[in-house]
Protein backbone atom coordinates (compact mmCIF):
# COMPACT_ATOMS: atom_id res chain seq x y z
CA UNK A 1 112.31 102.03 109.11
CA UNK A 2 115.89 103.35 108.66
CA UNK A 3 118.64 101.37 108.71
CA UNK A 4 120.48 101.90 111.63
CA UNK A 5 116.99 100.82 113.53
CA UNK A 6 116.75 98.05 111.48
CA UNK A 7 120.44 96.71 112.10
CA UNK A 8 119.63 97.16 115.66
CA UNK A 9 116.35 94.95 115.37
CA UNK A 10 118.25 92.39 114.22
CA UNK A 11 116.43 92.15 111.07
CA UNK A 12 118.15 93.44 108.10
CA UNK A 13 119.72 90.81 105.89
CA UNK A 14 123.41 89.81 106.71
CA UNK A 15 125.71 89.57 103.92
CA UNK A 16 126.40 86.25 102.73
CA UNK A 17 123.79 84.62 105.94
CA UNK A 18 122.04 82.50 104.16
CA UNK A 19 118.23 82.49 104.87
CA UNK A 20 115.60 80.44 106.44
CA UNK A 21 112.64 79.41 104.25
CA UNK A 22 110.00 81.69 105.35
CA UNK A 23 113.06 84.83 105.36
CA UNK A 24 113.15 83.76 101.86
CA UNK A 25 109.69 83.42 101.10
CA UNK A 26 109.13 87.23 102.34
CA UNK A 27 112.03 88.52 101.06
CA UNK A 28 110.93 87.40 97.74
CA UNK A 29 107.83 88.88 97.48
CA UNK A 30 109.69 91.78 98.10
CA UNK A 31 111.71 91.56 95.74
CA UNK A 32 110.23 88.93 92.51
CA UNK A 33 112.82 86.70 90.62
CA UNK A 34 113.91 86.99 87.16
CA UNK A 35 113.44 83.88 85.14
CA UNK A 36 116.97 82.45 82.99
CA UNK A 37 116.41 80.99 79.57
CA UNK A 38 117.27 77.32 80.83
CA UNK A 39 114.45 77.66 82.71
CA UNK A 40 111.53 74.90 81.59
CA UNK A 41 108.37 76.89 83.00
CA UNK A 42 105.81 75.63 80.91
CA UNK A 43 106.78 72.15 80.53
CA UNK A 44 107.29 71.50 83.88
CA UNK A 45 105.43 74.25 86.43
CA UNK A 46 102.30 75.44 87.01
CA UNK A 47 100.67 77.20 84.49
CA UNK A 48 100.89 81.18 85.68
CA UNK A 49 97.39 82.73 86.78
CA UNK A 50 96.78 85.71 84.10
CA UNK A 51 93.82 87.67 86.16
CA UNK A 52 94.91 90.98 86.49
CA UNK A 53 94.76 92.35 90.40
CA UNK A 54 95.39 88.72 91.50
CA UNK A 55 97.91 88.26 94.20
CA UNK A 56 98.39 84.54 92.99
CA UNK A 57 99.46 85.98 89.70
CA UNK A 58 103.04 84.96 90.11
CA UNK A 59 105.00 81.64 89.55
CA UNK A 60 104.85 79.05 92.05
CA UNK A 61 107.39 77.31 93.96
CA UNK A 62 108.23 75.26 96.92
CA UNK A 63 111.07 76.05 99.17
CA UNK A 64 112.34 73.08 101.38
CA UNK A 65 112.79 73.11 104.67
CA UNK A 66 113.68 71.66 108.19
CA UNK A 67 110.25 72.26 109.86
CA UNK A 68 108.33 71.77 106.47
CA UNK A 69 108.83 73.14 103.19
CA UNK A 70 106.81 76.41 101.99
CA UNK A 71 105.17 77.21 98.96
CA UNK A 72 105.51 80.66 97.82
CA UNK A 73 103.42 82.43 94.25
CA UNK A 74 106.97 84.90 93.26
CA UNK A 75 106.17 87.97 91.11
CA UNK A 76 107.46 87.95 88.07
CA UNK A 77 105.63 90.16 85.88
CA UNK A 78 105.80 93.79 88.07
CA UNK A 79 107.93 96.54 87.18
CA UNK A 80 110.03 96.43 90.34
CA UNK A 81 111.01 92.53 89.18
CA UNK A 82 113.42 94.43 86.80
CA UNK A 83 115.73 94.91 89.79
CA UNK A 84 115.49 91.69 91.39
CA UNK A 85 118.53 90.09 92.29
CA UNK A 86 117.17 86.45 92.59
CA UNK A 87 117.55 84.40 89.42
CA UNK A 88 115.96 81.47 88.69
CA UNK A 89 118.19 78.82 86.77
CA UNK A 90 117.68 75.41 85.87
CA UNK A 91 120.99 73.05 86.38
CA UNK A 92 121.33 69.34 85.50
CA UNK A 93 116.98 68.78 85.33
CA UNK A 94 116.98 70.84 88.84
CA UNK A 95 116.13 74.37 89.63
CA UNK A 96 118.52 76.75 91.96
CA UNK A 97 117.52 80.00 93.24
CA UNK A 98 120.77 82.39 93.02
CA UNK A 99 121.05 85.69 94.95
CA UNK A 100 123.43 87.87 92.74
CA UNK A 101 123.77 90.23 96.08
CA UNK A 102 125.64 87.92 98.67
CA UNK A 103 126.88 84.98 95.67
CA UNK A 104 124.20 82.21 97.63
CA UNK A 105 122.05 80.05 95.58
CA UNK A 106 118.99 77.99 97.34
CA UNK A 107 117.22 74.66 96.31
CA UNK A 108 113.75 74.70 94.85
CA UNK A 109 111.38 73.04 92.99
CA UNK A 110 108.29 73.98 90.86
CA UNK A 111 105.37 73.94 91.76
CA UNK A 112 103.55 70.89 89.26
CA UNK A 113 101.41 71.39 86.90
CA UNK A 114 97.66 69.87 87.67
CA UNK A 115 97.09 67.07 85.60
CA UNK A 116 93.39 67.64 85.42
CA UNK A 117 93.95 71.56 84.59
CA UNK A 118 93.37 70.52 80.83
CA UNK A 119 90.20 68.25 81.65
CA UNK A 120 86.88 69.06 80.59
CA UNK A 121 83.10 68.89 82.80
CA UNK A 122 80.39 67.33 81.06
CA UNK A 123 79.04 70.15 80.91
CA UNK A 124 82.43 70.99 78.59
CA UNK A 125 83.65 73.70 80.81
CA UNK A 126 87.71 73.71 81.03
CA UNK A 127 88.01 72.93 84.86
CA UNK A 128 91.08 75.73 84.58
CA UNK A 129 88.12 78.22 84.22
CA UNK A 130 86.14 76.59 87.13
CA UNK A 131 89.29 76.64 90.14
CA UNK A 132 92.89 76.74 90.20
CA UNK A 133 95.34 75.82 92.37
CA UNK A 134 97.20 78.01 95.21
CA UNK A 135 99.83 76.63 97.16
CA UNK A 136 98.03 73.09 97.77
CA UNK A 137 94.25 74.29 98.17
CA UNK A 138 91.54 74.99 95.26
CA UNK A 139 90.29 78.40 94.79
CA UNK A 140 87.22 79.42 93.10
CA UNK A 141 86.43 82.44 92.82
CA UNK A 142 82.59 83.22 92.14
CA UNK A 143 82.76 86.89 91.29
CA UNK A 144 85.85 89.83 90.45
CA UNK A 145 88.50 90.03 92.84
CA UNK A 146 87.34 92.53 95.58
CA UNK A 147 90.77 94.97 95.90
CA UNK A 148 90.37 98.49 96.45
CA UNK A 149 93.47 98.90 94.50
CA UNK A 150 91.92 97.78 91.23
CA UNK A 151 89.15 100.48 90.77
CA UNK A 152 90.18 103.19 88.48
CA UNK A 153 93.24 101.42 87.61
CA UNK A 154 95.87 102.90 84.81
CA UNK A 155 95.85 102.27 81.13
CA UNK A 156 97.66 98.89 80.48
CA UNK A 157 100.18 99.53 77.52
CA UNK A 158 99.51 96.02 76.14
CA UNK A 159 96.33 96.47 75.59
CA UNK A 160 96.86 99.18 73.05
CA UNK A 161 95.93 102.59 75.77
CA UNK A 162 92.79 101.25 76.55
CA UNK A 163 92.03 100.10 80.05
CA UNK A 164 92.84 96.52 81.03
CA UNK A 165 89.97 94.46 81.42
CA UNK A 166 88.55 93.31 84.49
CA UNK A 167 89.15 89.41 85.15
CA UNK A 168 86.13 87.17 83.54
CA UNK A 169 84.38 85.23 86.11
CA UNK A 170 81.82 83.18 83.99
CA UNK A 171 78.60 81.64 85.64
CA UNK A 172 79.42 78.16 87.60
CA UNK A 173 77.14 75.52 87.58
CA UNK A 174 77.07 73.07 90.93
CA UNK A 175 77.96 70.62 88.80
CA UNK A 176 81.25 72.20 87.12
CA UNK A 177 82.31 73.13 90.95
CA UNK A 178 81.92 69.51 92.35
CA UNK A 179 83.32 67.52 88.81
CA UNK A 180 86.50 70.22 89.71
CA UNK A 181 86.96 69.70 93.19
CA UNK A 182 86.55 65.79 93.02
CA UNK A 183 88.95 66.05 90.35
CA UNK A 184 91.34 68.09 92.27
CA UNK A 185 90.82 65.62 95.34
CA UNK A 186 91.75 62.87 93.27
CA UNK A 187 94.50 63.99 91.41
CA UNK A 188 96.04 66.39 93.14
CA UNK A 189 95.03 65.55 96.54
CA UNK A 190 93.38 68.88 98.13
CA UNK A 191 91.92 68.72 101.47
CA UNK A 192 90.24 72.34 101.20
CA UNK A 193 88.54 74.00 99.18
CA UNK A 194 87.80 77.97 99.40
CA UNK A 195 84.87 79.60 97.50
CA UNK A 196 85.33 83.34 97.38
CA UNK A 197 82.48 86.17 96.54
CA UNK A 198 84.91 89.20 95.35
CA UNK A 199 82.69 91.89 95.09
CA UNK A 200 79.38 90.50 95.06
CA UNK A 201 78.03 92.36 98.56
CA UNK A 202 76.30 91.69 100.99
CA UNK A 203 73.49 89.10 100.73
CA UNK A 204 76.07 86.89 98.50
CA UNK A 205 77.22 84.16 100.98
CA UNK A 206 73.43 82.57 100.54
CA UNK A 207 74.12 82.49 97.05
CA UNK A 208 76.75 79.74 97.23
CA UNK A 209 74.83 77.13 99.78
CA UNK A 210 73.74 75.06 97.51
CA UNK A 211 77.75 74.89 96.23
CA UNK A 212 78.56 74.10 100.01
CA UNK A 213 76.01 71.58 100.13
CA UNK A 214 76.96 69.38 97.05
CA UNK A 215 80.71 69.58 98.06
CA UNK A 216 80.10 67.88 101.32
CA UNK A 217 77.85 65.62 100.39
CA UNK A 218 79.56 64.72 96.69
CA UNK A 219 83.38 65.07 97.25
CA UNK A 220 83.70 65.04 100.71
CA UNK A 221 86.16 68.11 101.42
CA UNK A 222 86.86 70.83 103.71
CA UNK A 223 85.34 74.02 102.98
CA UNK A 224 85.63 77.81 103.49
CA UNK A 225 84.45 81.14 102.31
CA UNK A 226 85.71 84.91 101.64
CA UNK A 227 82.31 86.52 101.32
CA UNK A 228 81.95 90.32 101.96
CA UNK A 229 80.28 90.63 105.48
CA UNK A 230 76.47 89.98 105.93
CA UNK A 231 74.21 92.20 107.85
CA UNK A 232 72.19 89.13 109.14
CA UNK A 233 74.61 87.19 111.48
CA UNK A 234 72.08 84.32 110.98
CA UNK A 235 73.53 83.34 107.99
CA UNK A 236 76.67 82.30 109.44
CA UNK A 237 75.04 79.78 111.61
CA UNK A 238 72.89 78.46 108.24
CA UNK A 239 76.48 77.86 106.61
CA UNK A 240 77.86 76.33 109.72
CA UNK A 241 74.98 73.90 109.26
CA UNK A 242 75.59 73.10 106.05
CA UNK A 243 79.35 72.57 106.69
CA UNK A 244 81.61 75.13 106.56
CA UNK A 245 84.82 74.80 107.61
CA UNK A 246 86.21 78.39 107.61
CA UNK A 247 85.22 81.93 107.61
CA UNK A 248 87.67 84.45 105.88
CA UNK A 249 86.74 88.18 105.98
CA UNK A 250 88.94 90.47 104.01
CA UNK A 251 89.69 94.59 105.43
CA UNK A 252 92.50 95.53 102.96
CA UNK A 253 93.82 98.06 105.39
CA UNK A 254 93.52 98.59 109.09
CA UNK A 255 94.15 102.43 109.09
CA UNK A 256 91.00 104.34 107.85
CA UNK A 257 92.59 107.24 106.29
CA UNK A 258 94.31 104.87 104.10
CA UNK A 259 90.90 103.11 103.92
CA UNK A 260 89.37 106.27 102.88
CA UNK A 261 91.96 106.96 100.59
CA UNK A 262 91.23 104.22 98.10
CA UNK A 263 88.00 103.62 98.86
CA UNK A 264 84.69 105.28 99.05
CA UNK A 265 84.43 107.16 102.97
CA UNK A 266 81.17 106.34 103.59
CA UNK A 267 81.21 102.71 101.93
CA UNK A 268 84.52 101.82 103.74
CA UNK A 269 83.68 103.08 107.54
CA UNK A 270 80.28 100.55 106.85
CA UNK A 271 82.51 97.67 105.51
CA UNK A 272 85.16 97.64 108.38
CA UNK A 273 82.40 97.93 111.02
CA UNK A 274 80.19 95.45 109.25
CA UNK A 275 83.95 93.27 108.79
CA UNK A 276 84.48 93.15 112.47
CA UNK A 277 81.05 92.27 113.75
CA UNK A 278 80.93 89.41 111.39
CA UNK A 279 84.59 88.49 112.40
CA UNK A 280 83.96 88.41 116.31
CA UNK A 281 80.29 86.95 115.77
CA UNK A 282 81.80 83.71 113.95
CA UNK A 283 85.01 83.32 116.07
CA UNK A 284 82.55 82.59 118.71
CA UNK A 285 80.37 80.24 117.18
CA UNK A 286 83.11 78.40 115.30
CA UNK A 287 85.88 78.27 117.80
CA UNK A 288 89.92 79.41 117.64
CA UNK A 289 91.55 79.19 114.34
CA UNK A 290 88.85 78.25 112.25
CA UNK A 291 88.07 81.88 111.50
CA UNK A 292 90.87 84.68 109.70
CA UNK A 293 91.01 88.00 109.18
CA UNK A 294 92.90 89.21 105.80
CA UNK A 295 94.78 92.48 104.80
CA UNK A 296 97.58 94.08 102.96
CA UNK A 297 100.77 95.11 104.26
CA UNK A 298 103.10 97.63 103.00
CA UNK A 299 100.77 100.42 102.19
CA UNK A 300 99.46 101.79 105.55
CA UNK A 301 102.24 102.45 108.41
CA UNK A 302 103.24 99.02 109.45
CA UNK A 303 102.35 100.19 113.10
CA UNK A 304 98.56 100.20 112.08
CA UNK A 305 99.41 96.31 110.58
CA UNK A 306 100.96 95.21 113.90
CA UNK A 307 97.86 96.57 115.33
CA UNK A 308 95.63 94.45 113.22
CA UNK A 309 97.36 91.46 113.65
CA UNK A 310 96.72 91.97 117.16
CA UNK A 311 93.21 92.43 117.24
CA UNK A 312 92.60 89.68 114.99
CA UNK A 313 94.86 87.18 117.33
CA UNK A 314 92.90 88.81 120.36
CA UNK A 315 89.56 87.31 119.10
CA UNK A 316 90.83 83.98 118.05
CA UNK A 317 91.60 84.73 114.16
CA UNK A 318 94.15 83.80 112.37
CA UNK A 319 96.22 87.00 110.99
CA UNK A 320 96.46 86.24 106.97
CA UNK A 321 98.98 89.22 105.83
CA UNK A 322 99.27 89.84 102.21
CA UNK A 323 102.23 91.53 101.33
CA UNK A 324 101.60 94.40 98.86
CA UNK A 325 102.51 93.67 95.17
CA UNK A 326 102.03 96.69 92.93
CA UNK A 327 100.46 94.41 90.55
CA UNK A 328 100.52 95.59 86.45
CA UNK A 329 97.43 97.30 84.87
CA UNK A 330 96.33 99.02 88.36
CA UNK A 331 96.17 101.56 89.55
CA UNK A 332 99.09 101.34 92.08
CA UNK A 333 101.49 99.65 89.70
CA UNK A 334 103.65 102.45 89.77
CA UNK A 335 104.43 102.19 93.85
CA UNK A 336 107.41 100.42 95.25
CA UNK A 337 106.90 97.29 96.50
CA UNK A 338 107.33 97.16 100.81
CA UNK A 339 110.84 96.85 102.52
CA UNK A 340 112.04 93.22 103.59
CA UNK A 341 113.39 95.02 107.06
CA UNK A 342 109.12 95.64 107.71
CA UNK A 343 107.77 92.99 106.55
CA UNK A 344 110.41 90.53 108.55
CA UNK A 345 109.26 92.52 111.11
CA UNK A 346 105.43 91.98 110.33
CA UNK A 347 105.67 88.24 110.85
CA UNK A 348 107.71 88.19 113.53
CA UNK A 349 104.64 90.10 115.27
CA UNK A 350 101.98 87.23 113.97
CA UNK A 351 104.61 84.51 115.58
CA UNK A 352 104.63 86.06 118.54
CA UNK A 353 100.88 86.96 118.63
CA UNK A 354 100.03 83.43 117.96
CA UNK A 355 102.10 82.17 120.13
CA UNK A 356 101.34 84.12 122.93
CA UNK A 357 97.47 83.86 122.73
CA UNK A 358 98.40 79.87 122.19
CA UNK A 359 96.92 80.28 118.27
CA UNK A 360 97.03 76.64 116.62
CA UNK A 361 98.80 76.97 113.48
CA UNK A 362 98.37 74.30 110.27
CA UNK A 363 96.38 71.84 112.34
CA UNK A 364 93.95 71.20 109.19
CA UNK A 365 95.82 68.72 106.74
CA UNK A 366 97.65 69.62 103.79
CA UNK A 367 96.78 73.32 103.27
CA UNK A 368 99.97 75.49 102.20
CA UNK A 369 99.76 78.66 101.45
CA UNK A 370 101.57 80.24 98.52
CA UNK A 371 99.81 83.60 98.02
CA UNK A 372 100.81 85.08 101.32
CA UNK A 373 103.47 83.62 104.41
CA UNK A 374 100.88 82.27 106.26
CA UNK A 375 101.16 82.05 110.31
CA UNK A 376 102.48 78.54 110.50
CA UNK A 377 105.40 79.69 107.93
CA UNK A 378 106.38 81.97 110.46
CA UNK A 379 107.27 79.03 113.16
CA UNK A 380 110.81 79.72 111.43
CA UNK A 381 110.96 82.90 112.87
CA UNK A 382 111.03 82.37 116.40
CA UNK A 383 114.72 83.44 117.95
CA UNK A 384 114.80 81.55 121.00
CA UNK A 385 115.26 77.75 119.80
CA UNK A 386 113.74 76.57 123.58
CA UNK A 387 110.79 78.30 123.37
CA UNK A 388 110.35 77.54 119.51
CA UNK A 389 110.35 73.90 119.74
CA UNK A 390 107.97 73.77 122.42
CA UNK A 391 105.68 75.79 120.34
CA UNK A 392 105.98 73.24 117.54
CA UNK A 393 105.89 70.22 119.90
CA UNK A 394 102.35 71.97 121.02
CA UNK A 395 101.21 72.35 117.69
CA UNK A 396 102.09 68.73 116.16
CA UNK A 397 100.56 66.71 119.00
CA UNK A 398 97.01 68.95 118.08
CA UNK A 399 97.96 68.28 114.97
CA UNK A 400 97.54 64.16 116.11
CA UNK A 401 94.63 64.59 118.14
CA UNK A 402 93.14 66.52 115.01
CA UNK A 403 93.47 64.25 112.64
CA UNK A 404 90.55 61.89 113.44
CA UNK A 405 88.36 65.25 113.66
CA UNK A 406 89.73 66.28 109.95
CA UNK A 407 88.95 62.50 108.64
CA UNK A 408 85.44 62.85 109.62
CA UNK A 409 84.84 66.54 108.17
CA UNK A 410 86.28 64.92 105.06
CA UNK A 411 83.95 62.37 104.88
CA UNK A 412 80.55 62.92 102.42
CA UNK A 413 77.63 64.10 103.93
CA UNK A 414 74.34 62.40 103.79
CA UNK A 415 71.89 64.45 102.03
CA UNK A 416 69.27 65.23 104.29
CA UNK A 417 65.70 63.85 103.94
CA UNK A 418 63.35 65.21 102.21
């Protein structure tokens, strides 16, 4: 988008206009921070996730706010962080975020370490190794990340020339998973939990019932998955049953050419097809909201992104957008990160979608986002104040007459009888 468009769209930073918490949070995975020597990272934030491809691979922090505050994972590590003009500085035992460009400086706070991060299962497993923590829900990830972008990635120069390794992703007993998640509950009070498959194809959701199963009935959480889609719809309705909470299907990019680009032809025409089936088929069975659709933005045009946000909205998904971050050690770590002007833009379209196809937004409790601006961040960016606030009015009385509903998905399951 040129500039002169972009002034006209009302959507290019003003200098010295200070910005809203989820303009900040976008702009700054646009752009990364750099991190001052006063800084006290490792004494008091959370630890930062070393897999390579992740997109939680940043530092964490929470940005305050009016409506609520937002939780954002910053890059810090990427080559285009060299240019950043946020600074992170620690003043007095607090932590300001200063924009060298327009001479503003915001309020934030890190994100907190997990106290159980350096607790051990019985079975002697570091729970660090088991989940970690995003924003304010527990990820575990059951397989490598599945990103087209990290196939045939570039030599990583730390490593000596050779190729950076893939991500370790040991075996994970039921009983590691539901000592971490009970611990998580407890001490850092998670409401959700999401298991994700990465790369393990289809057939792989089955794998992780038994997982499902022992979180209900043990620890008493909510629970979703990020499988790659299954061929037998069937299966859906077996998790359901067992308690899922969510469905999250992940289609990297909505354009096929840029599909094809980066990924197999053949492979990636089944995957989207096979994506969208799965995506419509549990909408319906599970209801508005409780199913998303997930993709990156800034590598295909952002027209094809609008588009997707669209369709996903149109079948009662939520839109998850990703912002692309050309991460270190793959193969696109070379590319320039997208423009704020678009991706303001980007989110402006999922308010707007949401709001028009009455989408409820954060109605689960206490599940924040940091690794993307999820759609409830985006309640900020609503220009007319009227219609805005009757949005959120809308949303925080479901979020009332939710809450019972939440309690008792929360509560532990009785095992069945044999």
């Amino acid at each position: 988008m040129s500039s002169s468009i972009a002034d006209q769209a009302g959507i290019m930073p003003v200098a010295g206009k200070r910005l809203n918490p989820a303009e900040l949070k976008i702009d700054l995975f646009c752009r990364g921070l750099l991190i001052d020597g006063t800084c006290r990272i490792k004494e008091e934030g959370r630890p930062v996730c070393c897999h390579p491809g992740d997109f939680a691979s940043g530092l964490e922090l929470i940005l305050p706010g009016e409506i609520k505050e937002l939780w954002v994972n910053v890059p810090i590590r990427e080559k285009f962080v060299e240019d950043s003009p946020y600074h992170l500085r620690r003043r007095q035992g607090a932590y300001r975020l200063f924009d060298e460009r327009h001479d503003l400086n915001y309020s934030v706070k890190l994100a907190p370490k997990p106290e159980w991060y350096d607790l051990q299962t019985a079975r002697g497993t570091p729970m660090s190794r088991i989940g970690m923590l995003q924003g304010t829900f527990l990820a575990i990830d059951f397989g490598e990340p599945d990103r087209f972008w990290f196939r045939g990635r570039t030599p990583d120069p730390s490593s000596g020339g050779k190729a950076a390794e893939p991500a370790s992703f040991p075996a994970k007993s039921v009983e590691d998973v539901v000592e971490t998640a009970a611990a998580a509950q407890k001490k850092s009070r998670i409401t959700f939990a999401l298991l994700r498959g990465g790369s393990l194809g289809a057939g792989g959701l089955a794998g992780i019932f038994p997982y499902v199963q022992a979180l209900k009935q043990e620890v008493g959480i909510l629970v979703g998955v990020q499988f790659p889609p299954e061929e037998d719809l069937s299966v859906y309705e077996r998790a359901r049953s067992l308690g899922v909470d969510h469905f999250s299907f992940w289609f990297e990019c909505f354009n096929q050419n840029h599909l094809d680009r980066f990924a197999p032809a053949a492979a990636a025409n089944h995957r989207r097809e096979r994506s969208m089936r799965a995506l419509e088929y549990c909408a319906r069975i599970m209801g508005k909201g409780r199913v998303s659709g997930e993709l990156i933005a800034g590598i295909e045009p952002v027209e094809d992104t609008l588009r997707s946000i669209e369709y996903f909205v149109g079948v009662g998904a939520l839109p998850l957008i990703s912002i692309f971050r050309p991460l270190r050690g793959t193969e696109m770590e070379n590319l320039a990160p997208p423009d704020y002007a678009e991706m303001l833009r980007v989110f402006r379209h999922v308010y707007q979608s949401c709001r028009a196809h009455n989408l409820p937004l954060g109605i689960a409790p206490n599940i924040r986002l940091s690794a993307l601006p999820h759609p409830e961040d985006t309640l900020y960016l609503e220009p007319d104040l009227q219609e805005g606030r009757a949005y959120q009015r809308w949303i925080f009385t479901l979020q009332q007459m939710m809450r019972p509903y939440f309690l008792r998905r929360m509560r532990k399951r009785t095992p069945p009888q044999a």
